[in-house]
Protein backbone atom coordinates (compact mmCIF):
# COMPACT_ATOMS: atom_id res chain seq x y z
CA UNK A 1 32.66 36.00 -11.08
CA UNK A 2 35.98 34.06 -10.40
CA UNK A 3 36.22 31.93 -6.85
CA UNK A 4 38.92 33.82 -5.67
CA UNK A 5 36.72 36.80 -5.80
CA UNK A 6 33.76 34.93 -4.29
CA UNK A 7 36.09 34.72 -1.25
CA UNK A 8 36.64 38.25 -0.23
CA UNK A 9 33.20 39.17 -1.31
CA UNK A 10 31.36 37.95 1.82
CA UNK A 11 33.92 38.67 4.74
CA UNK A 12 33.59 42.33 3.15
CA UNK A 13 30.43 42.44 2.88
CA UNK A 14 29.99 41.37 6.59
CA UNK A 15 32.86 44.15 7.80
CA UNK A 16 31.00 46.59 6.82
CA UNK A 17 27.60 44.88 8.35
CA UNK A 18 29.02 44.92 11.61
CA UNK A 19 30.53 48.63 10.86
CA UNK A 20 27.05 49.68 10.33
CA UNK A 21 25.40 48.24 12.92
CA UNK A 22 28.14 48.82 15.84
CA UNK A 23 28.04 53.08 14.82
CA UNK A 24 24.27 52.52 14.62
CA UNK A 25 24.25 50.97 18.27
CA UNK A 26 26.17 53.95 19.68
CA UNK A 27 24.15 56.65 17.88
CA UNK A 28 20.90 55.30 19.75
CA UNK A 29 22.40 54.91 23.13
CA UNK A 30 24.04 58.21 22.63
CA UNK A 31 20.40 59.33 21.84
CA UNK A 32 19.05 57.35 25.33
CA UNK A 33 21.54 59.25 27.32
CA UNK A 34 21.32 62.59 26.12
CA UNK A 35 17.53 62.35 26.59
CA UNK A 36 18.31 60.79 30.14
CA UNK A 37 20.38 64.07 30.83
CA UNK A 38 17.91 66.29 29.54
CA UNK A 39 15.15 64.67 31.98
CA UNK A 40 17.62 65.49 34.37
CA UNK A 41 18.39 68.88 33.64
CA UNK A 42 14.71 69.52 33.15
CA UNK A 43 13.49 68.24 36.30
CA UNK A 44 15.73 69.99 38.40
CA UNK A 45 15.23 73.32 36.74
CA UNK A 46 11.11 72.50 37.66
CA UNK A 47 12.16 72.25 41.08
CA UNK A 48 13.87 75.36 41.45
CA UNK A 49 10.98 77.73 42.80
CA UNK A 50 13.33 80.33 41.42
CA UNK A 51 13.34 79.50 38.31
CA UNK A 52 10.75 79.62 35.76
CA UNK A 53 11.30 76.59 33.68
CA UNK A 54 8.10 76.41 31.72
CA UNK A 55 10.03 79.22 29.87
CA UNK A 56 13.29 77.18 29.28
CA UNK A 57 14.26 74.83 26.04
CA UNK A 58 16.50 72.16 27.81
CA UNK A 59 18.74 70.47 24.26
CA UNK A 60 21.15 67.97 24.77
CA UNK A 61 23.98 66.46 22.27
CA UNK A 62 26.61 64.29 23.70
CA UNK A 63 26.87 65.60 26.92
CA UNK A 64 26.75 69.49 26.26
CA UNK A 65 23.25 70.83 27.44
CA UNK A 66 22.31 73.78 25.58
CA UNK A 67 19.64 76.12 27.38
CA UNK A 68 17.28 78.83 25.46
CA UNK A 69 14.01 80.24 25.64
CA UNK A 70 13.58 83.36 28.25
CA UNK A 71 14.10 84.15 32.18
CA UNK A 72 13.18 87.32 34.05
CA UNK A 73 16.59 88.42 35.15
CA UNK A 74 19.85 87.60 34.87
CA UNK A 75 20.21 85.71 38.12
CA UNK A 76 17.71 83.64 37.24
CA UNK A 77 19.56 82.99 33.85
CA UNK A 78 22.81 82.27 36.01
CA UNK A 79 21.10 80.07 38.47
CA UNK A 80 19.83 77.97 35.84
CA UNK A 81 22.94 77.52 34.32
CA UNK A 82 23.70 76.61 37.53
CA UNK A 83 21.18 74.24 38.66
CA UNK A 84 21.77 72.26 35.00
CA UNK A 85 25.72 72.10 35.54
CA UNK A 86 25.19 70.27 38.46
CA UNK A 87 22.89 67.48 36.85
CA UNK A 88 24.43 63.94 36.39
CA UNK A 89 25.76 63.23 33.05
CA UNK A 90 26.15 66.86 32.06
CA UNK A 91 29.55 68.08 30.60
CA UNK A 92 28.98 71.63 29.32
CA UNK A 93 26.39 74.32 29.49
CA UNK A 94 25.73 76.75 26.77
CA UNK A 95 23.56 79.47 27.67
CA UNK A 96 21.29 80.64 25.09
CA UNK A 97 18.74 82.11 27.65
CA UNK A 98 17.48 86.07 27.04
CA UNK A 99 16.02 88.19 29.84
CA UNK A 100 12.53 89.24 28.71
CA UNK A 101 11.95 93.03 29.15
């Protein structure tokens, strides 16, 4: 291999190093604080006494908290929508919930 190819081989090989490693960075605090929200959203659906929350799948990706699993009416199925909109760090709610019969 030539010199002047030496030269650009390193600073290119450490661009994408520090690509890698910043996107890697945000995946896992993107991962911290979706868990963080779904703690959230979890722990005040357990403290509803109107809401049965052993029966509710809280998922969270960037922000948007996806609910599923079943509830015993549709107001319950509201107010937890409800209850998790209201959670810190919570952008969306998507409502996956079905009323058992």
């Amino acid at each position: 291999m030539s010199t002047p190819g030496r030269r650009f081989l390193l600073p290119s090989i450490m661009v994408v190093s520090l690509a890698l490693s910043a996107s890697c960075g945000k995946t896992v605090a993107a991962r911290v604080d979706d868990a963080s929200v779904t703690t959230r959203v979890r722990t005040a659906l357990l403290n509803d006494p109107d809401i049965k929350a052993q029966s509710i799948n809280v998922d969270t990706v960037q922000g948007v908290v996806t609910l599923s699993g079943s509830v015993r009416t549709a107001q319950e199925r509201d107010k937890a929508v409800a209850v998790a909109r209201r959670a810190s760090g919570v952008a969306d709610v998507k409502s996956a919930l079905q009323i058992a019969n």
